[in-house]
ModelCIF file with pLDDT and N, C-alpha, C, O atoms, coordinates in Angstrom:
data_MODEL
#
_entry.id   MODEL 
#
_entity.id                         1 
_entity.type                       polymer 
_entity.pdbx_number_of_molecules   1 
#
_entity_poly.entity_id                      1 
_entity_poly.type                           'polypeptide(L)' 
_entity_poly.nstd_linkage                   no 
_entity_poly.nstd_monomer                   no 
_entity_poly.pdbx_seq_one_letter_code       
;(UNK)(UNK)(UNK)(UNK)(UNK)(UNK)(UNK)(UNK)(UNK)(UNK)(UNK)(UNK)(UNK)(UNK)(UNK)(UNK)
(UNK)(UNK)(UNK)(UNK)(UNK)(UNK)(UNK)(UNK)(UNK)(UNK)(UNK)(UNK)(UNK)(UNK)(UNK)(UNK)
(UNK)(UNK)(UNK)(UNK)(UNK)(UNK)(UNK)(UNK)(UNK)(UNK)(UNK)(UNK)(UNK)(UNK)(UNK)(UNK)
;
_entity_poly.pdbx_seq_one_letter_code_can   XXXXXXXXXXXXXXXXXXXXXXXXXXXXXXXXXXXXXXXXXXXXXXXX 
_entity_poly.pdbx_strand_id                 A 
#
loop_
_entity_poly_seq.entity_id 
_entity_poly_seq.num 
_entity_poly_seq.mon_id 
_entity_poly_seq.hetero 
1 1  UNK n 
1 2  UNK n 
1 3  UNK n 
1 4  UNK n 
1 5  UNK n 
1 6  UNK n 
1 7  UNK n 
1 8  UNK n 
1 9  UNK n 
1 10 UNK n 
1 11 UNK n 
1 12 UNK n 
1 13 UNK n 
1 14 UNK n 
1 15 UNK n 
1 16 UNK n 
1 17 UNK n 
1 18 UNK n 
1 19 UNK n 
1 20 UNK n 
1 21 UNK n 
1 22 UNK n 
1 23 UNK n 
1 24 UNK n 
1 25 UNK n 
1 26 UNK n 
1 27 UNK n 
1 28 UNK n 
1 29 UNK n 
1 30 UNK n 
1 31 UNK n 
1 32 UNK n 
1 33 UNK n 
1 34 UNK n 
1 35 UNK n 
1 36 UNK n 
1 37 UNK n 
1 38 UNK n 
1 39 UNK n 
1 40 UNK n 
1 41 UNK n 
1 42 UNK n 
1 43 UNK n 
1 44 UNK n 
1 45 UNK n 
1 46 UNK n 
1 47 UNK n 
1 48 UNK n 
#
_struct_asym.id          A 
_struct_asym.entity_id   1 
#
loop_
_ma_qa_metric.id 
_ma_qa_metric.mode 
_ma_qa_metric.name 
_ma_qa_metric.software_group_id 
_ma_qa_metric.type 
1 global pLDDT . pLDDT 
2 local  pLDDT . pLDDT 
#
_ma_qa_metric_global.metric_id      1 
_ma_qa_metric_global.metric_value   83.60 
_ma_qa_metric_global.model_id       1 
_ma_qa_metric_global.ordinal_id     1 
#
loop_
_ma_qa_metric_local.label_asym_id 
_ma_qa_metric_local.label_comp_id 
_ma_qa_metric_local.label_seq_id 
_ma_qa_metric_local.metric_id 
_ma_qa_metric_local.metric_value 
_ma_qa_metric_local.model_id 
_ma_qa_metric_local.ordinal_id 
A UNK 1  2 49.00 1 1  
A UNK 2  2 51.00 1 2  
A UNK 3  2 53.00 1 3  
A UNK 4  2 55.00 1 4  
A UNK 5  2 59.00 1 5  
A UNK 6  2 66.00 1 6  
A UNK 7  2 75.00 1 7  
A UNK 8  2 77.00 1 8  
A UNK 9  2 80.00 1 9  
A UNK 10 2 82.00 1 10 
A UNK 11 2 84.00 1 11 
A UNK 12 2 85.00 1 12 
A UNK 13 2 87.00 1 13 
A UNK 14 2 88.00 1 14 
A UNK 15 2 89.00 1 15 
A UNK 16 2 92.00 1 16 
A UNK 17 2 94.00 1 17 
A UNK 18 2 92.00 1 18 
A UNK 19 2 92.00 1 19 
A UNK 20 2 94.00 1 20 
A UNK 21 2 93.00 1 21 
A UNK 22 2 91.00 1 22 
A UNK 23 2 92.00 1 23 
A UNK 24 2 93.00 1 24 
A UNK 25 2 91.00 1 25 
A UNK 26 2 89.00 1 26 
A UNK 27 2 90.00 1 27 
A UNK 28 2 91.00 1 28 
A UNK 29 2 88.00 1 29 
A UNK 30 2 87.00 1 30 
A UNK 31 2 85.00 1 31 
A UNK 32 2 86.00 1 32 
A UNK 33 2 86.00 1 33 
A UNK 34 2 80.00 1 34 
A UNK 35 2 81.00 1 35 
A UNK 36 2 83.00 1 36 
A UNK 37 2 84.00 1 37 
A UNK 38 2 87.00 1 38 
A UNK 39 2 88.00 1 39 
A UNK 40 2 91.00 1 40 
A UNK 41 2 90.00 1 41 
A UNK 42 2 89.00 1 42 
A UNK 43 2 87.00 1 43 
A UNK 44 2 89.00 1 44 
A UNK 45 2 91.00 1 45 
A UNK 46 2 87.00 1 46 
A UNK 47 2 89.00 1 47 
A UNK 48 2 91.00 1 48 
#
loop_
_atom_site.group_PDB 
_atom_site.id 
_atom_site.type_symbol 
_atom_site.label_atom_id 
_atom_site.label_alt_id 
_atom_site.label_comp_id 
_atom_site.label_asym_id 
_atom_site.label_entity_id 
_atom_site.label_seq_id 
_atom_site.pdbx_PDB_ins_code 
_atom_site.Cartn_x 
_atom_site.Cartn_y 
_atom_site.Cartn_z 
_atom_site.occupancy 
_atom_site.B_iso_or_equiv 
_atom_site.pdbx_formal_charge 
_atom_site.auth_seq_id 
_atom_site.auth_comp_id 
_atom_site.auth_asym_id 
_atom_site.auth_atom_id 
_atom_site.pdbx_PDB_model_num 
ATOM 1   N N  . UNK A 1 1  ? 9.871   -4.091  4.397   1.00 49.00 ? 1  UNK A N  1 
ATOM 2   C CA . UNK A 1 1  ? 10.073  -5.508  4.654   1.00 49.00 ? 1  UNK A CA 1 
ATOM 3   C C  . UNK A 1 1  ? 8.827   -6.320  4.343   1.00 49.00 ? 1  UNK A C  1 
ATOM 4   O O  . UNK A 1 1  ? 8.939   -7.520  4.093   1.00 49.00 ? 1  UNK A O  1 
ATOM 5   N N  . UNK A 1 2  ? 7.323   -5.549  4.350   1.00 51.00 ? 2  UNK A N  1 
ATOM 6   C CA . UNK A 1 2  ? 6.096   -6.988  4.102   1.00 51.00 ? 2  UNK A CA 1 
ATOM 7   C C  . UNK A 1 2  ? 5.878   -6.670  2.399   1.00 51.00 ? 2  UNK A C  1 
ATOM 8   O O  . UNK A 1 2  ? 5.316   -7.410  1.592   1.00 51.00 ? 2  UNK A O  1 
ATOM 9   N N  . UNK A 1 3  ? 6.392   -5.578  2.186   1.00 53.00 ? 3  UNK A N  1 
ATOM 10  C CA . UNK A 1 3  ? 6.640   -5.490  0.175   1.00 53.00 ? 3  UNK A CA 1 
ATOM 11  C C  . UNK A 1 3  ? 6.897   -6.712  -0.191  1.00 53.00 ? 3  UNK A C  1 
ATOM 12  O O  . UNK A 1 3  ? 7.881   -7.407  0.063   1.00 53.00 ? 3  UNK A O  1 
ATOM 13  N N  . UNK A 1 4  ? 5.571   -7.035  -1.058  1.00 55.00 ? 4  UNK A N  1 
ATOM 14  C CA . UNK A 1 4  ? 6.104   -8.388  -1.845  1.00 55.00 ? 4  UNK A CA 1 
ATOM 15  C C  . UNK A 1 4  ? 7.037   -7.632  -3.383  1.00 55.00 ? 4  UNK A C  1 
ATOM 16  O O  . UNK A 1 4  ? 8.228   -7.753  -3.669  1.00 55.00 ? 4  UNK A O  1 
ATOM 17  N N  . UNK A 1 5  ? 5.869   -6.824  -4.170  1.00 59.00 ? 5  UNK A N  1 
ATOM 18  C CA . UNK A 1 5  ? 6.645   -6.542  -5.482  1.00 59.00 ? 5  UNK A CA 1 
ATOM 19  C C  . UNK A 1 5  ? 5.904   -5.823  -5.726  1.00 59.00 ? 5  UNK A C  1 
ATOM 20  O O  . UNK A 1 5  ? 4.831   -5.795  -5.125  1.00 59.00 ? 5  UNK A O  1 
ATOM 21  N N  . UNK A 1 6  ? 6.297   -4.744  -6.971  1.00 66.00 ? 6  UNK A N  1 
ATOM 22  C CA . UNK A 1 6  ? 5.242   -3.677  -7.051  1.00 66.00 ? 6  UNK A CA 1 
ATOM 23  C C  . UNK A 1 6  ? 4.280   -4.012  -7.964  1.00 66.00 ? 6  UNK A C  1 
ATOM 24  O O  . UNK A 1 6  ? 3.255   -3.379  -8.213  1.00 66.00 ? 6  UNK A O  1 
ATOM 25  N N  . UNK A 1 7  ? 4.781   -5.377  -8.613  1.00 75.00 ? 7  UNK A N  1 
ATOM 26  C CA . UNK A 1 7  ? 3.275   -5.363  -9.612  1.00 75.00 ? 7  UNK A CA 1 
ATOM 27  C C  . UNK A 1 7  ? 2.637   -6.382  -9.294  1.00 75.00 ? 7  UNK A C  1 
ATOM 28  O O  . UNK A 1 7  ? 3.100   -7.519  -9.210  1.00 75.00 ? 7  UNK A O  1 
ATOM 29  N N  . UNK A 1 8  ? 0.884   -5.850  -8.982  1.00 77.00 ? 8  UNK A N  1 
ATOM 30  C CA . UNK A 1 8  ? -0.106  -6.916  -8.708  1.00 77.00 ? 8  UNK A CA 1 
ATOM 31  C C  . UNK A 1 8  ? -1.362  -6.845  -9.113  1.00 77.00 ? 8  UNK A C  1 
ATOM 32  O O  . UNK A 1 8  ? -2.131  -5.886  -9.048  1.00 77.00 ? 8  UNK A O  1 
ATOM 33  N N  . UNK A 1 9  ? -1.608  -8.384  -9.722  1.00 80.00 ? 9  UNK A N  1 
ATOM 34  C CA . UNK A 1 9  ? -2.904  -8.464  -10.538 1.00 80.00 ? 9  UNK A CA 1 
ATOM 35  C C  . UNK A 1 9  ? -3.683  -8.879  -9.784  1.00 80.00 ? 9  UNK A C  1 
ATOM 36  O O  . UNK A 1 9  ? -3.444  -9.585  -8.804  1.00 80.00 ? 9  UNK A O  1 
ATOM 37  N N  . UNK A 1 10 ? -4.808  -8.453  -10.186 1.00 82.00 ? 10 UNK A N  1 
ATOM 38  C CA . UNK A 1 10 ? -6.371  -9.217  -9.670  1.00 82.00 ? 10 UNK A CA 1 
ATOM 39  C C  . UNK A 1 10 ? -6.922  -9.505  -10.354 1.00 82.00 ? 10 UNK A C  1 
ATOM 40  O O  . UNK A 1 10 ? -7.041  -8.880  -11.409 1.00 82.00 ? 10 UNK A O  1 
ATOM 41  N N  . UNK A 1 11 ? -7.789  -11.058 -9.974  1.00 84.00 ? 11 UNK A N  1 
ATOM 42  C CA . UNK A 1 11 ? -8.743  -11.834 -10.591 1.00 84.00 ? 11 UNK A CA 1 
ATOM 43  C C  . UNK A 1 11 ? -9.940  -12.101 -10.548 1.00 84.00 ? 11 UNK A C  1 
ATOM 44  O O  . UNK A 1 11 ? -9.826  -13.085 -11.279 1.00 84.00 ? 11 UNK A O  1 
ATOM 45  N N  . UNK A 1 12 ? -11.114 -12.075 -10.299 1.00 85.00 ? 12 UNK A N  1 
ATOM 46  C CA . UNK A 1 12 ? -12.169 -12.539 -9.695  1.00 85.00 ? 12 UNK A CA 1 
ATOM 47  C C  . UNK A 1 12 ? -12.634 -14.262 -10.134 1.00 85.00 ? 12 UNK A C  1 
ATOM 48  O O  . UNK A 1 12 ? -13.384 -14.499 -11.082 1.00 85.00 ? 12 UNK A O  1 
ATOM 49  N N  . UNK A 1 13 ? -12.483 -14.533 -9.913  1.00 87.00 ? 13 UNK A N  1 
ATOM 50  C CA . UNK A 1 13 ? -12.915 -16.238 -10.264 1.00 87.00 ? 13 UNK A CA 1 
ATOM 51  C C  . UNK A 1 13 ? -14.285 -16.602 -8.993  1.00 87.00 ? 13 UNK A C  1 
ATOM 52  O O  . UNK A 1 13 ? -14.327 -16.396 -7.780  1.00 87.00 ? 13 UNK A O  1 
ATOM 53  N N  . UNK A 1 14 ? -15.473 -17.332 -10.140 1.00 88.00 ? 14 UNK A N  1 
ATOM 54  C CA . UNK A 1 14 ? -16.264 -17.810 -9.638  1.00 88.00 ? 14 UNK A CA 1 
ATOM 55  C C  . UNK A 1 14 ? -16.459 -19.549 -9.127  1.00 88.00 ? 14 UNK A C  1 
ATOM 56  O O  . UNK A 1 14 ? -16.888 -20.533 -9.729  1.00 88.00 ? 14 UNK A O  1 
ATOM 57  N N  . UNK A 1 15 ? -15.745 -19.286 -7.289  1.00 89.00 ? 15 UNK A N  1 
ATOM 58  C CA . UNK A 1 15 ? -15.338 -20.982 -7.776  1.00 89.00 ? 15 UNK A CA 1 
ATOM 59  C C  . UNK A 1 15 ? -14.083 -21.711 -7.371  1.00 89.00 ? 15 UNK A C  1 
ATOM 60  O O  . UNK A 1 15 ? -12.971 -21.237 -7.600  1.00 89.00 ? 15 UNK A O  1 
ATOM 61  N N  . UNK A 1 16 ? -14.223 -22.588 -6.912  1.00 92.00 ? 16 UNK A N  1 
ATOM 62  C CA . UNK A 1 16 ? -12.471 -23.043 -6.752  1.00 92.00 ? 16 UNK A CA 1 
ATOM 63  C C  . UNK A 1 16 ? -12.378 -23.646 -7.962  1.00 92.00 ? 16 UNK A C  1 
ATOM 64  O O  . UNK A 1 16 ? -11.239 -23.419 -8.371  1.00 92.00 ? 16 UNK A O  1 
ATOM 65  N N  . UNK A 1 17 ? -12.976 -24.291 -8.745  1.00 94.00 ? 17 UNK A N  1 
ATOM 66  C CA . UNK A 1 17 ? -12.629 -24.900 -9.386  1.00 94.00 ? 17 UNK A CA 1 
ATOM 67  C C  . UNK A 1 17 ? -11.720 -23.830 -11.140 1.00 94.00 ? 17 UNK A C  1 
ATOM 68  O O  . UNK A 1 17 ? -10.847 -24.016 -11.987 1.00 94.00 ? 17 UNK A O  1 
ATOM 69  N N  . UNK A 1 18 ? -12.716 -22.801 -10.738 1.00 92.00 ? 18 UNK A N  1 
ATOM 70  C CA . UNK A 1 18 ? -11.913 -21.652 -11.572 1.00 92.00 ? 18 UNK A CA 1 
ATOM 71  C C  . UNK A 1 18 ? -11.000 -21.081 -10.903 1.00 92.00 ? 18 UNK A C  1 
ATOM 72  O O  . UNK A 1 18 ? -10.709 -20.176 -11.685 1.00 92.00 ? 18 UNK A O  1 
ATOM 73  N N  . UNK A 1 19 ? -10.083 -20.900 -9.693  1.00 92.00 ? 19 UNK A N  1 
ATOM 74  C CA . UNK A 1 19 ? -9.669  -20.629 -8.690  1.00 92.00 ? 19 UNK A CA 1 
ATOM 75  C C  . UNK A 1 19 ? -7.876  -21.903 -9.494  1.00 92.00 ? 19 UNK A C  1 
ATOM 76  O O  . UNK A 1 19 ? -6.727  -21.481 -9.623  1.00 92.00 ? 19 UNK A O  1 
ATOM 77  N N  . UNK A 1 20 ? -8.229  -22.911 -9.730  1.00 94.00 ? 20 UNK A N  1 
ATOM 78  C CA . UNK A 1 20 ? -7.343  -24.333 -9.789  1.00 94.00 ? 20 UNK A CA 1 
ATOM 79  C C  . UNK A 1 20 ? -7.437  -23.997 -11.315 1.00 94.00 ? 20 UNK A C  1 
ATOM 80  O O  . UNK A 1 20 ? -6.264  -24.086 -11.679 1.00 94.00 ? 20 UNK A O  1 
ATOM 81  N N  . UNK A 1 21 ? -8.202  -23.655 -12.424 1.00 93.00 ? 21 UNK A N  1 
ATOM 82  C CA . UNK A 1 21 ? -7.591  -23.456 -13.548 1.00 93.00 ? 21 UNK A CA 1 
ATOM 83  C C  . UNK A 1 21 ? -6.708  -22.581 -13.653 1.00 93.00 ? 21 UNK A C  1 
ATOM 84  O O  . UNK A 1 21 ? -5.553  -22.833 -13.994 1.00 93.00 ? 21 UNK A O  1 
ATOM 85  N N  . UNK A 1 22 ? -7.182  -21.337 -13.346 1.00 91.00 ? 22 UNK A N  1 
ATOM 86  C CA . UNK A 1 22 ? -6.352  -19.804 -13.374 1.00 91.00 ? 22 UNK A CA 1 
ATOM 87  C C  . UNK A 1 22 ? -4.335  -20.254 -12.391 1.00 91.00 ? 22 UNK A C  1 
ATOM 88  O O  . UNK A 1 22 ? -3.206  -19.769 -12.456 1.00 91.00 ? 22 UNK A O  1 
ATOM 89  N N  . UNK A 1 23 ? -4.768  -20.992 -11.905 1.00 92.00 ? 23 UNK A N  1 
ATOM 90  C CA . UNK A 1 23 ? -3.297  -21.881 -11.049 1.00 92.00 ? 23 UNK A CA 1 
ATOM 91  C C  . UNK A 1 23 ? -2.905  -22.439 -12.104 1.00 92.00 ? 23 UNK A C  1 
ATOM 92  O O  . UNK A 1 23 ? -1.964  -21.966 -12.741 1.00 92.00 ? 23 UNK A O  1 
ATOM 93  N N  . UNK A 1 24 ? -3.565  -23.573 -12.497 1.00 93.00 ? 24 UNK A N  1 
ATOM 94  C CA . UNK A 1 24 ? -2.831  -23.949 -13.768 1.00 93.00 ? 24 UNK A CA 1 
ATOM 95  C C  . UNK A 1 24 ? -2.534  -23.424 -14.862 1.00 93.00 ? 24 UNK A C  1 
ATOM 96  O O  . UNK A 1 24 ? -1.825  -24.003 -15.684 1.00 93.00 ? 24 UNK A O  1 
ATOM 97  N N  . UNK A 1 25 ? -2.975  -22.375 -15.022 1.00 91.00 ? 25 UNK A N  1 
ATOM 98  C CA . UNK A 1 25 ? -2.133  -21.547 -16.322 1.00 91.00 ? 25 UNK A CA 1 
ATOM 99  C C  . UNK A 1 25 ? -1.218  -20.755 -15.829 1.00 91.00 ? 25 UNK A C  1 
ATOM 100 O O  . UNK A 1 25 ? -0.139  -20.726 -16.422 1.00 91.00 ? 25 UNK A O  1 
ATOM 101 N N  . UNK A 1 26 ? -1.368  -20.073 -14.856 1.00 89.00 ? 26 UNK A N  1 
ATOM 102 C CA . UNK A 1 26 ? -0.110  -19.497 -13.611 1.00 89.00 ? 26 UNK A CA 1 
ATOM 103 C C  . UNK A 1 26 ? 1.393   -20.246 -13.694 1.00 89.00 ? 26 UNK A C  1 
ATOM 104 O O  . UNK A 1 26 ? 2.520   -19.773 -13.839 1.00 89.00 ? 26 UNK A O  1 
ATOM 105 N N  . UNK A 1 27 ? 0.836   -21.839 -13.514 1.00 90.00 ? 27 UNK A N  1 
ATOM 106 C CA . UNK A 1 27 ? 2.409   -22.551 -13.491 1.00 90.00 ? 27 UNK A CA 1 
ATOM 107 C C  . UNK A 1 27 ? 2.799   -22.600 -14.899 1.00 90.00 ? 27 UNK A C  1 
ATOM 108 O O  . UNK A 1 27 ? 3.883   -22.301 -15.399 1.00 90.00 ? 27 UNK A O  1 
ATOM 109 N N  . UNK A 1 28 ? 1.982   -22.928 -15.322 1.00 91.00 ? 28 UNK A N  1 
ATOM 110 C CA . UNK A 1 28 ? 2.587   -22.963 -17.180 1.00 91.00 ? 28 UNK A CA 1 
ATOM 111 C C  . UNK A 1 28 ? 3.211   -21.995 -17.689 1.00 91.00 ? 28 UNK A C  1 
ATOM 112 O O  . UNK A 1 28 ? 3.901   -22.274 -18.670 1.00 91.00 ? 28 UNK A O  1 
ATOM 113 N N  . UNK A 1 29 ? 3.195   -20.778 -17.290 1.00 88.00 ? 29 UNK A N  1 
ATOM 114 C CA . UNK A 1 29 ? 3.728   -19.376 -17.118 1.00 88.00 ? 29 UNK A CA 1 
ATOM 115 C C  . UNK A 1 29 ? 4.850   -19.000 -16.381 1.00 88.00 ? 29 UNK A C  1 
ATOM 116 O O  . UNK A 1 29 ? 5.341   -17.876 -16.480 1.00 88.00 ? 29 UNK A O  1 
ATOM 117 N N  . UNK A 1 30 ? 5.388   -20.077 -15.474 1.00 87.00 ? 30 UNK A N  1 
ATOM 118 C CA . UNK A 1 30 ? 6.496   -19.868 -14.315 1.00 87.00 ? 30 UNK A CA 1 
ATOM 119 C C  . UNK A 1 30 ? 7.876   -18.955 -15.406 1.00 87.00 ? 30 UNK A C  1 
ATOM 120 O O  . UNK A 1 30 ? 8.497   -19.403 -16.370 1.00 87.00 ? 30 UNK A O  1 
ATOM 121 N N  . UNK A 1 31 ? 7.950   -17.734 -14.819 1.00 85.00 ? 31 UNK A N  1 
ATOM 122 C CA . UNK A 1 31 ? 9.403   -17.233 -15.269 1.00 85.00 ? 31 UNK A CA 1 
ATOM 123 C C  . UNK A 1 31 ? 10.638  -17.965 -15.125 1.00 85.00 ? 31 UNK A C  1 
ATOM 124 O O  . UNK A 1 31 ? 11.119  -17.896 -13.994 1.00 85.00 ? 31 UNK A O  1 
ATOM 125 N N  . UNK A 1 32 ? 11.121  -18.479 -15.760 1.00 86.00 ? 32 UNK A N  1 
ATOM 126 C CA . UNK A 1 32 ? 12.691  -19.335 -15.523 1.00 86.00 ? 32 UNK A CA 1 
ATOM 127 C C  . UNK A 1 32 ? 13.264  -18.623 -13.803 1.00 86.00 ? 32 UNK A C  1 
ATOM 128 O O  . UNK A 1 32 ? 13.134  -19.249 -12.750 1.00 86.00 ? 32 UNK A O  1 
ATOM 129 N N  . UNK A 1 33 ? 13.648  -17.751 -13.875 1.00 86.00 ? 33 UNK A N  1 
ATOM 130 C CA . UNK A 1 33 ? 14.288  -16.627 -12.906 1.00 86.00 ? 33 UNK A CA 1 
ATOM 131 C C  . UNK A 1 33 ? 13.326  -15.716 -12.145 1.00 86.00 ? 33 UNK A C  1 
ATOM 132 O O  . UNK A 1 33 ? 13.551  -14.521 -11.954 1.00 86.00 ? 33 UNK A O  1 
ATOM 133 N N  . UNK A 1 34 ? 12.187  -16.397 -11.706 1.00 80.00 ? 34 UNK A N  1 
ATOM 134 C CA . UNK A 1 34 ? 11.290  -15.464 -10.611 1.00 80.00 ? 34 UNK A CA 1 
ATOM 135 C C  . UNK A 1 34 ? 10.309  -16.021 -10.659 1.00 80.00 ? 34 UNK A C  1 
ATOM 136 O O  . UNK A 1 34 ? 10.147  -17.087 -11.253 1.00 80.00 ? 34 UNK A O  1 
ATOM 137 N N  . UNK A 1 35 ? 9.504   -15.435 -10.071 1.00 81.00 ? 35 UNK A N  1 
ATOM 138 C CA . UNK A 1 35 ? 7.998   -15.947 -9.465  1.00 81.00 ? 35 UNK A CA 1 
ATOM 139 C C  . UNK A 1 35 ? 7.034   -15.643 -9.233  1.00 81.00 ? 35 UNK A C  1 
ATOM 140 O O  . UNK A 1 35 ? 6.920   -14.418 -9.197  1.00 81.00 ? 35 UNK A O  1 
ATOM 141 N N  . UNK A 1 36 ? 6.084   -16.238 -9.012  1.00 83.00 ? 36 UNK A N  1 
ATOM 142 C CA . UNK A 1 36 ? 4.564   -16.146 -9.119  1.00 83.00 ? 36 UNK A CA 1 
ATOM 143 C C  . UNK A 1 36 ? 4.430   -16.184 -7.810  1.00 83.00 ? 36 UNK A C  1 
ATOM 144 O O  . UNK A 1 36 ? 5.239   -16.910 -7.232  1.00 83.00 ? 36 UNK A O  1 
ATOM 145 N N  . UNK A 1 37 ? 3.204   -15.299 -6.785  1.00 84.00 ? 37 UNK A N  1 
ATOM 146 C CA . UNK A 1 37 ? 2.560   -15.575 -5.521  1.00 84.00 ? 37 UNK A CA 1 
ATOM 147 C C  . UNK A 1 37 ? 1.135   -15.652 -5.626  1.00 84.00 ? 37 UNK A C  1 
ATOM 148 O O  . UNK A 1 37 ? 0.596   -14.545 -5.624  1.00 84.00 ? 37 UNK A O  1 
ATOM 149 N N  . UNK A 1 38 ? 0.342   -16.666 -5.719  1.00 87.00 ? 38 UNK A N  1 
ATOM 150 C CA . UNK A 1 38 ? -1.061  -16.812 -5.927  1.00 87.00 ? 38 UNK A CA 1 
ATOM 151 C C  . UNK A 1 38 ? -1.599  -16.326 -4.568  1.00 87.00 ? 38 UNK A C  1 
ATOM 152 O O  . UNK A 1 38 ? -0.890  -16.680 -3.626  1.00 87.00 ? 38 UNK A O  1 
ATOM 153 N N  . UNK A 1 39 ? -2.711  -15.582 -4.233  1.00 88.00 ? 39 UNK A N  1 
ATOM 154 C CA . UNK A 1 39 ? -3.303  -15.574 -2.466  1.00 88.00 ? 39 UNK A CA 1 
ATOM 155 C C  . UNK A 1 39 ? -4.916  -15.555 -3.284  1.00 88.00 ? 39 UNK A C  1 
ATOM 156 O O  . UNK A 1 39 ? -5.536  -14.896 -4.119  1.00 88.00 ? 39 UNK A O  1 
ATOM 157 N N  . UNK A 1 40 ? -5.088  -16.871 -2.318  1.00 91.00 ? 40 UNK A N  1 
ATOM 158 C CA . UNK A 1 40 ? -6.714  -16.780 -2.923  1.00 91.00 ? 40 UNK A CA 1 
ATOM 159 C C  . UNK A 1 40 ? -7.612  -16.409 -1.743  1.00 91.00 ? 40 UNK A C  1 
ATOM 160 O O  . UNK A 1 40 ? -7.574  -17.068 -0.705  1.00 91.00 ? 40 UNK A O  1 
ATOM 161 N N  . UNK A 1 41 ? -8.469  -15.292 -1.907  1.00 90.00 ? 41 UNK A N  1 
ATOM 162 C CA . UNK A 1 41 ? -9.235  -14.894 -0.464  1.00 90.00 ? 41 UNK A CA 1 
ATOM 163 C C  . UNK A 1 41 ? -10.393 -14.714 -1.292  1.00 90.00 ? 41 UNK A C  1 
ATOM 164 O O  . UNK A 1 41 ? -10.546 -14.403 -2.474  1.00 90.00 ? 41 UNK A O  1 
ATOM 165 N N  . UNK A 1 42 ? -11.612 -15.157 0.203   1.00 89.00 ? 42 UNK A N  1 
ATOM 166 C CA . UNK A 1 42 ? -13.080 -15.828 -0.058  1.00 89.00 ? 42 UNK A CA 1 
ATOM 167 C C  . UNK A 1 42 ? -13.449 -14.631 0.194   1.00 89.00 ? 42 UNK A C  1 
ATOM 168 O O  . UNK A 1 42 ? -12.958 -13.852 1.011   1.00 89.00 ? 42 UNK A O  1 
ATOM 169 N N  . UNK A 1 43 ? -14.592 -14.428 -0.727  1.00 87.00 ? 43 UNK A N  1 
ATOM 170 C CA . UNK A 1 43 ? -15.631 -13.210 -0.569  1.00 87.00 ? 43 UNK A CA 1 
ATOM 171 C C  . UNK A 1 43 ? -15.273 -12.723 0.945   1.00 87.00 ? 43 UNK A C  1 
ATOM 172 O O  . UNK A 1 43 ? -14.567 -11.766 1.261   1.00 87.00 ? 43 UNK A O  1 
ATOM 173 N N  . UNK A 1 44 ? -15.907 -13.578 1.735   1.00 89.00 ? 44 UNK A N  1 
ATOM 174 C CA . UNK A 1 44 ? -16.222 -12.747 3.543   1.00 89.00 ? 44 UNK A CA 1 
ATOM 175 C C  . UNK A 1 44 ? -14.652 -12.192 3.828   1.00 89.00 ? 44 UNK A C  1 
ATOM 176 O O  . UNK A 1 44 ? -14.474 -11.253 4.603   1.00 89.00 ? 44 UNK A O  1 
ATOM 177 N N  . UNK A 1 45 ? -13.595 -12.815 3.174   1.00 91.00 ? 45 UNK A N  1 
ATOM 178 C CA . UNK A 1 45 ? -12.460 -11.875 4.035   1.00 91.00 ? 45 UNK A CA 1 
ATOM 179 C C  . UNK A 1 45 ? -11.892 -10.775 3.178   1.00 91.00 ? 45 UNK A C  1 
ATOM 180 O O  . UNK A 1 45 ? -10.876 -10.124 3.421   1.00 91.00 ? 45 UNK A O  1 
ATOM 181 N N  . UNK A 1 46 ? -12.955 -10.624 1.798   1.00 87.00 ? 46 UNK A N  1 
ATOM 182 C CA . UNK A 1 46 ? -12.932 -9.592  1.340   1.00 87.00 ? 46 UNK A CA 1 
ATOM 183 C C  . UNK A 1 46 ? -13.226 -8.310  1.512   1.00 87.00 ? 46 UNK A C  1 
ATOM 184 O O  . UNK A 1 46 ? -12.665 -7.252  1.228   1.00 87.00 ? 46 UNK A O  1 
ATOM 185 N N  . UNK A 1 47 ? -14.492 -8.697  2.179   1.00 89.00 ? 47 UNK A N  1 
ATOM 186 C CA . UNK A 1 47 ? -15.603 -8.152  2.861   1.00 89.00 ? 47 UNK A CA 1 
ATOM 187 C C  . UNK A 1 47 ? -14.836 -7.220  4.031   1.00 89.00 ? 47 UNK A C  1 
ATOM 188 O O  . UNK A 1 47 ? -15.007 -6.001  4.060   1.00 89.00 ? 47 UNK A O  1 
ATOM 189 N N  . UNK A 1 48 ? -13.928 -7.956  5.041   1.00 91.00 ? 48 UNK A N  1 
ATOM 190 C CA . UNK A 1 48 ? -12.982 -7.402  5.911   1.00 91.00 ? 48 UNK A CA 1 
ATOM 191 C C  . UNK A 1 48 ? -12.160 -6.897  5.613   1.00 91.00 ? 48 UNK A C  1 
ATOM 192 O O  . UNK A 1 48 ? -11.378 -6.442  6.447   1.00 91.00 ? 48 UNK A O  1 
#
């Protein structure tokens, strides 16, 4: 039941502002029939 999907990418972006590009090419990319889940987590709750 907390299974999102089995395939998942990672990014490292330095930055929100690279954080809000990598989003905007994300939506430009939207599958007609499915979807995208962005989760953006900050170094320290990486750290955890």
């Amino acid at each position: 039941k907390e299974q999102l999907q089995f395939s998942v990418y990672a990014r490292v972006c330095n930055g929100n502002d690279a954080v809000k590009m990598h989003e905007g090419r994300l939506r430009a990319s939207l599958p007609p029939n499915g979807s995208i889940r962005l989760l953006v987590v900050t170094e320290k709750q990486y750290q955890s």
